[in-house]
C-alpha atoms as a PDB file:
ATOM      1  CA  UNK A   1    -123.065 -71.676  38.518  1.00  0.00           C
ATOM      2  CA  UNK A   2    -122.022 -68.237  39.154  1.00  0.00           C
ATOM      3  CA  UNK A   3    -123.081 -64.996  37.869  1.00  0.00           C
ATOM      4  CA  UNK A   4    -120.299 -64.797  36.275  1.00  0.00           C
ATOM      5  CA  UNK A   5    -121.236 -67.948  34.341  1.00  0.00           C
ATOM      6  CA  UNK A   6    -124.836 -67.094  33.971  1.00  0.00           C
ATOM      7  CA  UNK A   7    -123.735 -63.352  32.126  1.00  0.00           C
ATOM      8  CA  UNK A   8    -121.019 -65.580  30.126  1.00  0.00           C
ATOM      9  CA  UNK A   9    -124.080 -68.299  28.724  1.00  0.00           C
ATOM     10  CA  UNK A  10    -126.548 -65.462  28.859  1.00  0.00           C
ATOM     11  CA  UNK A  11    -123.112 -63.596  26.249  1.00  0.00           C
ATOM     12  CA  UNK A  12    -122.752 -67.069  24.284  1.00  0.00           C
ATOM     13  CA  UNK A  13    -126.462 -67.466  23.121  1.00  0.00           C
ATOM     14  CA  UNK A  14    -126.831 -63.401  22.493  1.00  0.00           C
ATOM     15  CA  UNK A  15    -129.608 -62.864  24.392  1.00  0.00           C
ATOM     16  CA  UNK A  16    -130.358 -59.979  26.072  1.00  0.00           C
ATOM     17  CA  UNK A  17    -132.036 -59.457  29.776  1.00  0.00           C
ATOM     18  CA  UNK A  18    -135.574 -59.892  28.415  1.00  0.00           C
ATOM     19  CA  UNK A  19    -134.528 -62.626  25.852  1.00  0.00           C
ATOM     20  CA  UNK A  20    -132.553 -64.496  28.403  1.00  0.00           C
ATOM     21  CA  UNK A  21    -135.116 -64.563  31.242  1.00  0.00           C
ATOM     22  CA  UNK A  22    -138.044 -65.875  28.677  1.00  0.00           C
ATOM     23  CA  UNK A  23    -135.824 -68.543  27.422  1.00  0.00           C
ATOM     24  CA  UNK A  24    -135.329 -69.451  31.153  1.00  0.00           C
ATOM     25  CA  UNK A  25    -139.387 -68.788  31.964  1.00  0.00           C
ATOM     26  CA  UNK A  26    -138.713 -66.240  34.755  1.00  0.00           C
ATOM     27  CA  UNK A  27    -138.983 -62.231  35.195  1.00  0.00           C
ATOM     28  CA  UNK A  28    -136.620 -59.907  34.039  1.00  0.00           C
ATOM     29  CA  UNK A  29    -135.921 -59.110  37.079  1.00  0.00           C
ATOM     30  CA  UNK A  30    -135.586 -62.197  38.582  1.00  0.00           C
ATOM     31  CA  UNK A  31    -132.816 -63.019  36.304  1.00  0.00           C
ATOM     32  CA  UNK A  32    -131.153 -59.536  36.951  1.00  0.00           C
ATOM     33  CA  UNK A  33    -131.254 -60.480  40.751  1.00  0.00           C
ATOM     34  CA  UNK A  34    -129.307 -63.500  39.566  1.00  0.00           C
ATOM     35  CA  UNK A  35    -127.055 -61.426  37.686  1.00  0.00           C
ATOM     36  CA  UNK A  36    -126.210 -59.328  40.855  1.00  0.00           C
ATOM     37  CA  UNK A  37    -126.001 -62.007  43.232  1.00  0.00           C
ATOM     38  CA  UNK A  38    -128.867 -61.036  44.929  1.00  0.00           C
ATOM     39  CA  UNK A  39    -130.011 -65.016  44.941  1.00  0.00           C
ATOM     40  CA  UNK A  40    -128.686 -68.153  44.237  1.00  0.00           C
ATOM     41  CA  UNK A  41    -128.316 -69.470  41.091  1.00  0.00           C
ATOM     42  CA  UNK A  42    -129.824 -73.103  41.550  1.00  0.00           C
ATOM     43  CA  UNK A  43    -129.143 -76.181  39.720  1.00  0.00           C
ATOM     44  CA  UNK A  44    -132.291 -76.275  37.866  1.00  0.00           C
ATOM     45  CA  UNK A  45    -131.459 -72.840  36.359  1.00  0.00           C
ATOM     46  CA  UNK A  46    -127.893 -74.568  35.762  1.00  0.00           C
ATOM     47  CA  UNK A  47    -129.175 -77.598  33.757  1.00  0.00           C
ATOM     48  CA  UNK A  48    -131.541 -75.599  31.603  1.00  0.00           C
ATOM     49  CA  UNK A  49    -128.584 -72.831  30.584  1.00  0.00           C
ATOM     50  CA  UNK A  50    -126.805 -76.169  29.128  1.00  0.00           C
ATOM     51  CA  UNK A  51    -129.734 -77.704  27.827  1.00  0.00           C
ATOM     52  CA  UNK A  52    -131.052 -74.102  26.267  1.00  0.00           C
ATOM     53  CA  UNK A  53    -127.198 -73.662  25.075  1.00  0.00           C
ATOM     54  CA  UNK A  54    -127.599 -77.788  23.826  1.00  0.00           C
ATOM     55  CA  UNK A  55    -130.579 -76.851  21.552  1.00  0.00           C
ATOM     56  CA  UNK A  56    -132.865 -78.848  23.646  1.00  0.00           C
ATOM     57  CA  UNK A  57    -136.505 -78.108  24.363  1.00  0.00           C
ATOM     58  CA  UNK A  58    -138.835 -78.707  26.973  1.00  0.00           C
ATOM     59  CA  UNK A  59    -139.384 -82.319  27.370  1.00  0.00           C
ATOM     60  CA  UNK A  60    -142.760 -83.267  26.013  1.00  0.00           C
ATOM     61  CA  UNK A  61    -146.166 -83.607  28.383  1.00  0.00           C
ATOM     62  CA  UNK A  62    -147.627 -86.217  26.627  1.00  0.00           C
ATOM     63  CA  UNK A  63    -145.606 -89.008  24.507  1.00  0.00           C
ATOM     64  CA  UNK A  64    -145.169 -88.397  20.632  1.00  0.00           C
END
């Protein structure tokens, strides 16, 4: 994932920087460094863009 990528999901779900970085459990700015290519955008941050953009949630601690 590029930054590119990461502005174009954070675009597609309408969040903005604050919005985006909760739904992705980090700092503001540690999702603007993202943004500016200041760090890597690893896969884990990847996978939960998809699954956040897939309606999924955080998979449950204990069973249901």
């Amino acid at each position: 994932m590029t930054p590119s990528d990461l502005r174009a999901w954070q675009a597609h779900m309408g969040y903005t920087y604050e919005t985006a970085a909760e739904a992705l459990g980090m700092s503001r700015s540690g999702f603007a460094k993202l943004l500016a290519g200041d760090h890597p955008i690893d896969k884990r941050t990847a996978l939960a863009c998809a699954a956040i953009a897939a309606g999924l949630r955080e998979w449950p601690s204990k069973p249901r």
